[in-house]
C-alpha atoms as a PDB file:
ATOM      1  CA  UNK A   1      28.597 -12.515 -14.494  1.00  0.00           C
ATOM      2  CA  UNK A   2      25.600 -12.091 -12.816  1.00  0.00           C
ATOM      3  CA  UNK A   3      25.651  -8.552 -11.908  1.00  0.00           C
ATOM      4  CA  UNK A   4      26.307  -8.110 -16.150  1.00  0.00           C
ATOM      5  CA  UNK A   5      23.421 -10.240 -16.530  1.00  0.00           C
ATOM      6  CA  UNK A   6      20.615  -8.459 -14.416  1.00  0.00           C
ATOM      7  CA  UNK A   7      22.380  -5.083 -15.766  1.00  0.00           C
ATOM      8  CA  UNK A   8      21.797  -6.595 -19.230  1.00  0.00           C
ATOM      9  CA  UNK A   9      18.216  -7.001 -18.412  1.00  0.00           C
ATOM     10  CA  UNK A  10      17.466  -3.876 -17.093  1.00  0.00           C
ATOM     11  CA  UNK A  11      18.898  -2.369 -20.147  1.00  0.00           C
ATOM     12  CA  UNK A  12      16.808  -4.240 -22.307  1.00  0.00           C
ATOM     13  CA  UNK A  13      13.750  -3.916 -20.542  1.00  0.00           C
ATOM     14  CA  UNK A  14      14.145  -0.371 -20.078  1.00  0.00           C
ATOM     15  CA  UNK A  15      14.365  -0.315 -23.728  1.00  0.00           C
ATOM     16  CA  UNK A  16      11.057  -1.972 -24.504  1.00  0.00           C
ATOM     17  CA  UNK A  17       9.152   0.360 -22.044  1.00  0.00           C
ATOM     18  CA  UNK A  18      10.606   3.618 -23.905  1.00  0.00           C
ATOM     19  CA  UNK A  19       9.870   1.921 -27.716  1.00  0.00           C
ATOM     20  CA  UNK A  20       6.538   0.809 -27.043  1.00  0.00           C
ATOM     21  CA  UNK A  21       6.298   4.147 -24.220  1.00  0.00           C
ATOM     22  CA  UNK A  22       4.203   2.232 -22.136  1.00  0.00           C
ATOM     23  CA  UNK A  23       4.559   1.347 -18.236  1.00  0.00           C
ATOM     24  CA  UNK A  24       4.374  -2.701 -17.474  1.00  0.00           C
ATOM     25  CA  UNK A  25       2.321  -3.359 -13.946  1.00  0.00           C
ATOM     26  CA  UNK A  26       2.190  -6.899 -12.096  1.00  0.00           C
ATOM     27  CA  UNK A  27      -1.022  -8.523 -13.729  1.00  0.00           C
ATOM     28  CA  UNK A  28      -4.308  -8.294 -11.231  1.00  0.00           C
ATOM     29  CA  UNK A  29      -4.358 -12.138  -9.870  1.00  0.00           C
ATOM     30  CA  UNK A  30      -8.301 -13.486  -9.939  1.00  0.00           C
ATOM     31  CA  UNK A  31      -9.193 -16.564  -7.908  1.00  0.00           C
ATOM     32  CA  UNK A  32     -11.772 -18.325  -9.461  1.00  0.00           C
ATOM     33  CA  UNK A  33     -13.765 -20.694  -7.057  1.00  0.00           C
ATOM     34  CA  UNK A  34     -15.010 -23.659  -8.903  1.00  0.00           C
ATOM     35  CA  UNK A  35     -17.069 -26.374  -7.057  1.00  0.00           C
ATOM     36  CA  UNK A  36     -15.492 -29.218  -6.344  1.00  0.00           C
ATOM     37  CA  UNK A  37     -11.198 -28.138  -7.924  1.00  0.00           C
ATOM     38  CA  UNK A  38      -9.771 -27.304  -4.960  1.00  0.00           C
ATOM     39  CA  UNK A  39      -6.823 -29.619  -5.343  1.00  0.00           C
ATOM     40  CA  UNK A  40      -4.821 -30.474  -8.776  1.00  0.00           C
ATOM     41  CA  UNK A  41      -5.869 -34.014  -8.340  1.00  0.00           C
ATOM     42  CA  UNK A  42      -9.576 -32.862  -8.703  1.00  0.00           C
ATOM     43  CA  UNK A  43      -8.395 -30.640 -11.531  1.00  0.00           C
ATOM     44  CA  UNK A  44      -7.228 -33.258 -13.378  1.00  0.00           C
ATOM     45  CA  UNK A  45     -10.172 -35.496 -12.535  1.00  0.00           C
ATOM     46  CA  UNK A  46     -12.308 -32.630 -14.537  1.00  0.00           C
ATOM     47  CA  UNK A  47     -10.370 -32.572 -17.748  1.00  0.00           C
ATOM     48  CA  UNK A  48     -11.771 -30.293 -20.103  1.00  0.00           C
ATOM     49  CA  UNK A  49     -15.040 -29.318 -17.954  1.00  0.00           C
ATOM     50  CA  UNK A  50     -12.712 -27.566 -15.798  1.00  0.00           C
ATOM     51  CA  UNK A  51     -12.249 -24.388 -18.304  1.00  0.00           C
ATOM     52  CA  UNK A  52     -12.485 -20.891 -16.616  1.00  0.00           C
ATOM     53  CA  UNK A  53     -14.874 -18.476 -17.306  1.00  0.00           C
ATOM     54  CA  UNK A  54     -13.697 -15.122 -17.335  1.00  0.00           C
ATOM     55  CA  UNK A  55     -15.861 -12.347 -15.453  1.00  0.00           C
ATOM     56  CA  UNK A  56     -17.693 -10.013 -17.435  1.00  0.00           C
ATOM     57  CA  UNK A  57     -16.556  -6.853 -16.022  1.00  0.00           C
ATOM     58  CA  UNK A  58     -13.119  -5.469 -14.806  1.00  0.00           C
ATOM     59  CA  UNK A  59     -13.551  -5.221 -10.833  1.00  0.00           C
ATOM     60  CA  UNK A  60     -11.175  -1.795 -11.045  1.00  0.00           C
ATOM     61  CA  UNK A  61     -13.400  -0.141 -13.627  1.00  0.00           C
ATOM     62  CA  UNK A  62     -16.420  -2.200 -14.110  1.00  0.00           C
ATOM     63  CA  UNK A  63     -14.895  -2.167 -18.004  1.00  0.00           C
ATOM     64  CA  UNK A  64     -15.523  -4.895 -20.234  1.00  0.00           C
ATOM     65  CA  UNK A  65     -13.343  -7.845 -19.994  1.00  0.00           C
ATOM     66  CA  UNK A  66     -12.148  -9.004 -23.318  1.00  0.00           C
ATOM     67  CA  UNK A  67     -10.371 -12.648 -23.817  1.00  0.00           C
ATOM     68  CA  UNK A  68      -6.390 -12.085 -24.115  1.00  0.00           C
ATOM     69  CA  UNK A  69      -5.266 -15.789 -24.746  1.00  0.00           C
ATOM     70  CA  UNK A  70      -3.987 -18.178 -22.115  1.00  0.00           C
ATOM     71  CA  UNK A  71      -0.340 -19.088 -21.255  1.00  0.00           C
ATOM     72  CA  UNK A  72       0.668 -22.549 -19.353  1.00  0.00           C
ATOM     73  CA  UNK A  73       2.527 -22.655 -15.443  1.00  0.00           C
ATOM     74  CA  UNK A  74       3.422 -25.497 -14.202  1.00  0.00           C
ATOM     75  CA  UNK A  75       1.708 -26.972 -10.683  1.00  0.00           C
ATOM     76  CA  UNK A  76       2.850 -29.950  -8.858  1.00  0.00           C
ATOM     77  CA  UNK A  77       1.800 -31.774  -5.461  1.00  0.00           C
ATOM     78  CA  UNK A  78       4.411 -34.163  -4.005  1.00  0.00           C
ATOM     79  CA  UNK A  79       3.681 -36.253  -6.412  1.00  0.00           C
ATOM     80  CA  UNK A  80       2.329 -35.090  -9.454  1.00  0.00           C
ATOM     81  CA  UNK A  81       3.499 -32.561 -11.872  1.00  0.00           C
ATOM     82  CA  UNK A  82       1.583 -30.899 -14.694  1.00  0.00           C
ATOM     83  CA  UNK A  83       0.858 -27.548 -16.682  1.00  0.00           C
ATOM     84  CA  UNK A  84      -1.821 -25.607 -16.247  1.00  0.00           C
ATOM     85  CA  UNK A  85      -3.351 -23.051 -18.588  1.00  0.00           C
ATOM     86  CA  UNK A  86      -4.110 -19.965 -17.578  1.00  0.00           C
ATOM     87  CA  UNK A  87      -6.930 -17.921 -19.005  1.00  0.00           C
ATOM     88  CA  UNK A  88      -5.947 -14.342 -19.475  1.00  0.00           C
ATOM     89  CA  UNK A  89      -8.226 -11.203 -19.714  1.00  0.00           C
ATOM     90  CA  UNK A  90      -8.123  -7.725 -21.237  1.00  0.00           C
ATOM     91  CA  UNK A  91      -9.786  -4.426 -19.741  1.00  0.00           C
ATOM     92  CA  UNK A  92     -10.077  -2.157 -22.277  1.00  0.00           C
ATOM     93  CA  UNK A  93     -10.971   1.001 -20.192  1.00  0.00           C
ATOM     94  CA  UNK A  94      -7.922   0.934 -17.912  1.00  0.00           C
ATOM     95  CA  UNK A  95      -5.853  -1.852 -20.043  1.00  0.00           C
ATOM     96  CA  UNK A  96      -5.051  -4.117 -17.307  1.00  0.00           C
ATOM     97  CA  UNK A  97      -4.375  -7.545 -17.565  1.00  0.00           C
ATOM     98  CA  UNK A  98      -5.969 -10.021 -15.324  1.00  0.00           C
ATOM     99  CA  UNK A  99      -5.171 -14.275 -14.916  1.00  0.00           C
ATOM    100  CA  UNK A 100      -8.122 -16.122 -14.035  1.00  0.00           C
ATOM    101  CA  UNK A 101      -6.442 -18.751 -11.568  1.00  0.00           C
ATOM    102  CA  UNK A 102      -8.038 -21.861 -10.179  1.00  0.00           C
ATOM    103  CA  UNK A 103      -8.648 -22.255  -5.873  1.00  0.00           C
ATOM    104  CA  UNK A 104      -5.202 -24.506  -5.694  1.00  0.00           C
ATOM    105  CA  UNK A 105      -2.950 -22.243  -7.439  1.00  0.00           C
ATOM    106  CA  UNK A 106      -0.877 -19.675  -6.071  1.00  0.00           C
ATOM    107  CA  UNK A 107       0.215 -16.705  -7.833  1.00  0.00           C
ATOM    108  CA  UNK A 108       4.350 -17.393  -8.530  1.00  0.00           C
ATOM    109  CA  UNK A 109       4.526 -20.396  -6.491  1.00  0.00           C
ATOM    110  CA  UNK A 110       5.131 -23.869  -8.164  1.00  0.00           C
ATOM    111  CA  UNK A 111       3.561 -26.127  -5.195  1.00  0.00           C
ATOM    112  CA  UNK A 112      -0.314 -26.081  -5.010  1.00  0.00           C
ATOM    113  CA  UNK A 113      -1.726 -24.953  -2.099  1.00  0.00           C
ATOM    114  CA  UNK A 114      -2.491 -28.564  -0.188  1.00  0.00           C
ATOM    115  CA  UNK A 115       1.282 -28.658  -0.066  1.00  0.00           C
ATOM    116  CA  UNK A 116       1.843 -25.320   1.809  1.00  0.00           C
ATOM    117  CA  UNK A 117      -1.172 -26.036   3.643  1.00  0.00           C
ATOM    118  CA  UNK A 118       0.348 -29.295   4.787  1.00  0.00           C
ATOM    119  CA  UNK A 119       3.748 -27.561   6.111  1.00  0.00           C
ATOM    120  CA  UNK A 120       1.761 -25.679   8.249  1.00  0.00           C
ATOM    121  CA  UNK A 121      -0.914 -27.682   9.821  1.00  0.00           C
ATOM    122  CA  UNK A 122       2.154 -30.607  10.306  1.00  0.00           C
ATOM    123  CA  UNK A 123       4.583 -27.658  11.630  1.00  0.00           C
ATOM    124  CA  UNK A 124       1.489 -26.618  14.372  1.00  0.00           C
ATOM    125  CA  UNK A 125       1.728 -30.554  15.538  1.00  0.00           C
ATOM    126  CA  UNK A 126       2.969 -30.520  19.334  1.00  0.00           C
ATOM    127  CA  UNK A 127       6.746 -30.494  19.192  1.00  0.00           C
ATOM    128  CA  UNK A 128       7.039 -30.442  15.572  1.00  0.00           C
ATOM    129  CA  UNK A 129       9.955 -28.735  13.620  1.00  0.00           C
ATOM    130  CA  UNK A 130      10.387 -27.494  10.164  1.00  0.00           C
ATOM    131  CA  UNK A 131      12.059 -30.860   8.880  1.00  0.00           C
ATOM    132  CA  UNK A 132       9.397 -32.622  10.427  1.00  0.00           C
ATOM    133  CA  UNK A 133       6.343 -30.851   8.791  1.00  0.00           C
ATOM    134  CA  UNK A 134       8.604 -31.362   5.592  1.00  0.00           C
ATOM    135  CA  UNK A 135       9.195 -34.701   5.293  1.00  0.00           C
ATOM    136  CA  UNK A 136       6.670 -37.906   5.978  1.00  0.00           C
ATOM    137  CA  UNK A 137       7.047 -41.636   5.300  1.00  0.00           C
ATOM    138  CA  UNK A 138       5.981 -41.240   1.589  1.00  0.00           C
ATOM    139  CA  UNK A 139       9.474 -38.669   0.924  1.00  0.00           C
ATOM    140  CA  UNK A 140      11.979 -41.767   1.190  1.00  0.00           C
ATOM    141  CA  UNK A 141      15.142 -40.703   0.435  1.00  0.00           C
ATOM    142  CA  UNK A 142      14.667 -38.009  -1.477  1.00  0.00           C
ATOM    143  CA  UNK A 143      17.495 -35.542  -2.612  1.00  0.00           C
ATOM    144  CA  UNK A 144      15.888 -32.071  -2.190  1.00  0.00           C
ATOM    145  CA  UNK A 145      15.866 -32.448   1.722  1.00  0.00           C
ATOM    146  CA  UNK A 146      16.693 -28.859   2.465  1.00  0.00           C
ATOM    147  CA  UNK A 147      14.978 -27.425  -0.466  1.00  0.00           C
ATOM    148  CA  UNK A 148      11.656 -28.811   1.150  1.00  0.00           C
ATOM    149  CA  UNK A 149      12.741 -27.485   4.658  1.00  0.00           C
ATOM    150  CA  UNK A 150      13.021 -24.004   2.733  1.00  0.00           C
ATOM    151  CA  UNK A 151       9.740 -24.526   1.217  1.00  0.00           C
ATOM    152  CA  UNK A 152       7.759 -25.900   5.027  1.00  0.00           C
ATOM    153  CA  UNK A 153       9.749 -22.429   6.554  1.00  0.00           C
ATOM    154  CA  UNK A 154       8.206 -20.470   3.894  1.00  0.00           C
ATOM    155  CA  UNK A 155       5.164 -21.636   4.085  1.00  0.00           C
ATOM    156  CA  UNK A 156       5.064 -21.403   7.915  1.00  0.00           C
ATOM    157  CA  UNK A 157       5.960 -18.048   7.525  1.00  0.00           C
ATOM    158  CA  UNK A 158       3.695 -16.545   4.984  1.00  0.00           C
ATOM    159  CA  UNK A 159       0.786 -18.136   6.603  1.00  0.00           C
ATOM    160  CA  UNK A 160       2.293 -16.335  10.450  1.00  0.00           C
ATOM    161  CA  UNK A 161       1.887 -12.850   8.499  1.00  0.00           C
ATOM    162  CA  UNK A 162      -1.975 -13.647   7.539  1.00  0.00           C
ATOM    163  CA  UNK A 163      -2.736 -14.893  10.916  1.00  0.00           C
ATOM    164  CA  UNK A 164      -3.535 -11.542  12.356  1.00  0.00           C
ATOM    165  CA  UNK A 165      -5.801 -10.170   9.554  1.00  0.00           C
ATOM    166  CA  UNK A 166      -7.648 -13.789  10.064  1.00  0.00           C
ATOM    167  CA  UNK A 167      -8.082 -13.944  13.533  1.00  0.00           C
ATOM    168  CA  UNK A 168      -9.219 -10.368  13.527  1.00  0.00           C
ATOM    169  CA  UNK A 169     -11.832 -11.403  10.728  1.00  0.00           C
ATOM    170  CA  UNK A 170     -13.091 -14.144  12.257  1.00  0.00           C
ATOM    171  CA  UNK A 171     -13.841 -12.171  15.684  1.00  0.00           C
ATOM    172  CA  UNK A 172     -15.652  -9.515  13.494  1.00  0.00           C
ATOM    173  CA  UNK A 173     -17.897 -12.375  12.111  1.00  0.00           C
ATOM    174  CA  UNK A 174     -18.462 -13.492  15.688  1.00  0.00           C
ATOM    175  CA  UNK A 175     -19.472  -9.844  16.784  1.00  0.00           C
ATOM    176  CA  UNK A 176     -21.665  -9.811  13.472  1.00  0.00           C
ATOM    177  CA  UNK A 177     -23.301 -12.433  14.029  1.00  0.00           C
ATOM    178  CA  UNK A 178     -24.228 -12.124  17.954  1.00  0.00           C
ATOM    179  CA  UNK A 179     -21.390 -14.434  19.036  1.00  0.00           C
ATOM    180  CA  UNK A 180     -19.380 -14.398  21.959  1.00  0.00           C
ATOM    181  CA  UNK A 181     -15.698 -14.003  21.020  1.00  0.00           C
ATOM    182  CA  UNK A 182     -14.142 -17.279  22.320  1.00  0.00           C
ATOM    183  CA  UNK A 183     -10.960 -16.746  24.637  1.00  0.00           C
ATOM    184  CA  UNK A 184      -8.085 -19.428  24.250  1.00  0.00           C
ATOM    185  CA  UNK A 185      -6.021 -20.499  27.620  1.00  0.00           C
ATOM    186  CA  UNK A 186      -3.108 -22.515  26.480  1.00  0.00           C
ATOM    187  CA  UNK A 187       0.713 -22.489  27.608  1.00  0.00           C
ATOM    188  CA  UNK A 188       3.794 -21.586  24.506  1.00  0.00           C
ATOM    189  CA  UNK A 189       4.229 -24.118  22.535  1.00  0.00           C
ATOM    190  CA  UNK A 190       7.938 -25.215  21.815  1.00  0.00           C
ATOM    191  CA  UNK A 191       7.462 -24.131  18.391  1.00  0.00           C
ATOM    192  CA  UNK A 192       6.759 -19.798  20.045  1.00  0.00           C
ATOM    193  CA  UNK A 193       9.520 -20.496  22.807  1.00  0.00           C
ATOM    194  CA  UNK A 194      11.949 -21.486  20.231  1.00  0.00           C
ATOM    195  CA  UNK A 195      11.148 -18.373  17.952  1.00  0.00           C
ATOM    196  CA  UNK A 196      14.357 -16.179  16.761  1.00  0.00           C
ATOM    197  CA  UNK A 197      12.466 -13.077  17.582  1.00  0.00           C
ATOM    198  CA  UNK A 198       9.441 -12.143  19.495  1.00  0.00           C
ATOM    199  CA  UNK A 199       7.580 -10.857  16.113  1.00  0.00           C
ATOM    200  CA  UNK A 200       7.569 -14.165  14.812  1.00  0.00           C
ATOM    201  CA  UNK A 201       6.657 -15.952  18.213  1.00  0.00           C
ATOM    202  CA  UNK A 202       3.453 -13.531  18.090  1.00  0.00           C
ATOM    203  CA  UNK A 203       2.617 -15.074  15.314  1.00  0.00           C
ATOM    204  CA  UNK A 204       3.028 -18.275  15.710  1.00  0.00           C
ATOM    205  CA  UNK A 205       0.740 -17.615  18.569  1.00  0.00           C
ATOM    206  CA  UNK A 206      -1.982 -15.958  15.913  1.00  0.00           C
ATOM    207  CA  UNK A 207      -1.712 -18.476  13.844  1.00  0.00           C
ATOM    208  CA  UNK A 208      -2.835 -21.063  16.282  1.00  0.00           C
ATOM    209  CA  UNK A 209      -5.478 -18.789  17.663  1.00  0.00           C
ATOM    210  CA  UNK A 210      -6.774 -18.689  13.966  1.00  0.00           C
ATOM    211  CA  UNK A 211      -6.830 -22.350  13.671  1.00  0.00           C
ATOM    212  CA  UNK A 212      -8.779 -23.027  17.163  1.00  0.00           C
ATOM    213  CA  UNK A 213     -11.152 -20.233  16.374  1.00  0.00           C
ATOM    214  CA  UNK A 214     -11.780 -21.861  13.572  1.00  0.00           C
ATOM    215  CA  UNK A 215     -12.923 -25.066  14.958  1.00  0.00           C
ATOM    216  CA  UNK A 216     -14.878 -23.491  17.325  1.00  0.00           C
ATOM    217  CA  UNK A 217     -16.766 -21.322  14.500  1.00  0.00           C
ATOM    218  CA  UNK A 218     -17.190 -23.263  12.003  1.00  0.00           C
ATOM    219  CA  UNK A 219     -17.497 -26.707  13.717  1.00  0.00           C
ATOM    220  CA  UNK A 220     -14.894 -28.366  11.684  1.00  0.00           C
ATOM    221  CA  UNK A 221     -12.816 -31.145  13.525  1.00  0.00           C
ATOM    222  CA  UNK A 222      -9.852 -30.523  12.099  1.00  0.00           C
ATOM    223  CA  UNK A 223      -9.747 -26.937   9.429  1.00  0.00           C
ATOM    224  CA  UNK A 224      -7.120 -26.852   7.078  1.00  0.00           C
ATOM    225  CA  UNK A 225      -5.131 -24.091   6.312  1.00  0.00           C
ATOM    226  CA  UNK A 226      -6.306 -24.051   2.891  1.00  0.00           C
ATOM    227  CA  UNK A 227      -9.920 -23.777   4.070  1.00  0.00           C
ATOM    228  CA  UNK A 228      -9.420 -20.605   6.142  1.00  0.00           C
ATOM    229  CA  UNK A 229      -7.315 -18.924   2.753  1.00  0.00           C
ATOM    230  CA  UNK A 230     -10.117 -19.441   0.958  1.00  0.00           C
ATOM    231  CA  UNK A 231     -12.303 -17.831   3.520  1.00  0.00           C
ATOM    232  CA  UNK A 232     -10.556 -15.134   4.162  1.00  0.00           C
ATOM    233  CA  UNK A 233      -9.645 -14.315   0.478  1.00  0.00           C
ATOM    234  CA  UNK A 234     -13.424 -15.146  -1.280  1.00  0.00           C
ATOM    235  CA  UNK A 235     -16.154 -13.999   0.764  1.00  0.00           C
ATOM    236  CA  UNK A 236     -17.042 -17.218   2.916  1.00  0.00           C
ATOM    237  CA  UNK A 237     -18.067 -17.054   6.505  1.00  0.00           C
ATOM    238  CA  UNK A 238     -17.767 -20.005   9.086  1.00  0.00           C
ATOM    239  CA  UNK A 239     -20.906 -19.539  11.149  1.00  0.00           C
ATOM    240  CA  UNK A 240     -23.508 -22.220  11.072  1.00  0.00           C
ATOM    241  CA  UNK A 241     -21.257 -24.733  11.056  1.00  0.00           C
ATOM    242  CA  UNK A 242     -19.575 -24.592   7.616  1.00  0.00           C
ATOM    243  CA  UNK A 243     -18.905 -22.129   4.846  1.00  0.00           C
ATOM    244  CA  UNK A 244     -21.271 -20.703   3.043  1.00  0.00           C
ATOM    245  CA  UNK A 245     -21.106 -16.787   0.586  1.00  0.00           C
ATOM    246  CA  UNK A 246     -21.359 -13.757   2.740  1.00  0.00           C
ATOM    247  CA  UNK A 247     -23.276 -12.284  -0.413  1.00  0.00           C
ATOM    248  CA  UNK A 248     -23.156 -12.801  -4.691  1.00  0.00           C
ATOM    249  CA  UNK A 249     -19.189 -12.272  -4.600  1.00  0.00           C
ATOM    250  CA  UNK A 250     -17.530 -15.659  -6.021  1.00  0.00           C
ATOM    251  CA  UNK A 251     -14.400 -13.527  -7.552  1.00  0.00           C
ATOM    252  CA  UNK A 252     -12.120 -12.021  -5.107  1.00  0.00           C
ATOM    253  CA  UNK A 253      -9.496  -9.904  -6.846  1.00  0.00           C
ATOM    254  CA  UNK A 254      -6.252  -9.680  -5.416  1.00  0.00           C
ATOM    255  CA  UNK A 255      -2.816  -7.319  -6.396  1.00  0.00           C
ATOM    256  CA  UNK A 256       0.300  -9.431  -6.116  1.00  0.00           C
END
């Protein structure tokens, strides 16, 4: 039954593509930093002030941007679920689509990002496991105990295959900017020791490197993991003890 289905789908798509002979691509993903929504809660706190403006200018083509209605998605913390609406824009030079999405959202994933930044930061604790960064005192006895495993392991490991890109970023702002690149001494941690393969105990090992270089940069006591997304997706540096733009870019465009 479900082979017939996703055959059945395939036909039909395939048959929409030769009617309207035209070639669907993945929709260009825009993060729109807004002061002060970084988290649903604050989102919802807004109300209507939070609208998005669209950007003026396709970051492909430089082509006008024209408004191409919205569509909803839903977002939900732990404990709060909602929908969302997305703004959508239209190039009309190279006809791509683009969603204008908030600094919390994720493109395809249902959990804002204080969630997935809480799996990892809890999973990095001394000792800690996957169920442990997945479940705290406020869970109870909740039903979807391995779903939320699945969600702290996939968390853990998209932020392990950003780690390197972000440590190697953050050592290029310390070169920039006349620093000395800081050298961590530290043992394994259970968490690298206990790693299925050596790929993923490397990082493991980046990611923590990111997260102490980031103290050290930025000055921060304790960085989340959302913090150092943002950074490394939107133009922030950490020098001088907190973020502030590298230059006018407050758009970063990203293909998912």
């Amino acid at each position: 039954m479900t082979r017939y289905l996703a055959e059945k789908s395939v036909r039909q798509l395939t048959e929409v593509v030769n009617t309207k002979q035209i070639t669907r691509k993945p929709d260009n993903v825009i993060v729109v930093l807004q002061t002060g929504i970084s988290s649903l809660e604050q989102f919802l706190l807004q109300g209507q002030k939070s609208k998005v403006k669209i950007p003026s200018e396709c970051q492909d083509c430089q082509g006008k941007l024209w408004k191409h209605g919205t569509y909803e998605r839903t977002c939900r913390t732990l404990f709060v679920f909602v929908f969302v609406v997305i703004q959508r824009a239209l190039c009309k030079e190279c006809g791509k689509t683009v969603s204008c999405l908030y600094e919390f959202l994720t493109p395809y994933k249902q959990y804002d990002e204080s969630v997935r930044s809480r799996y990892v930061e809890k999973y990095l604790e001394p000792g800690a496991t996957y169920r442990d960064a997945a479940w705290g005192d406020e869970d109870g006895d909740r039903a979807d105990a391995e779903a939320s495993v699945s969600r702290a392991y996939r968390a853990v490991k998209e932020a392990g295959e950003s780690a390197e890109l972000m440590v190697q970023q953050i050592q290029q702002e310390c070169v920039e900017a006349g620093m000395p690149i800081p050298e961590m001494e530290r043992e394994e941690t259970q968490q690298e020791l206990y790693a299925r393969t050596d790929r993923k105990a490397r990082q493991l090992g980046l990611l923590i490197l990111a997260m102490w270089l980031a103290r050290l940069v930025s000055g921060e006591c304790r960085p989340s993991w959302l913090m150092l997304k943002v950074y490394m997706s939107c133009g922030y540096t950490l020098c001088n003890l907190g973020f502030r733009l590298s230059g006018p870019q407050s758009l970063k465009q990203a293909l998912f």
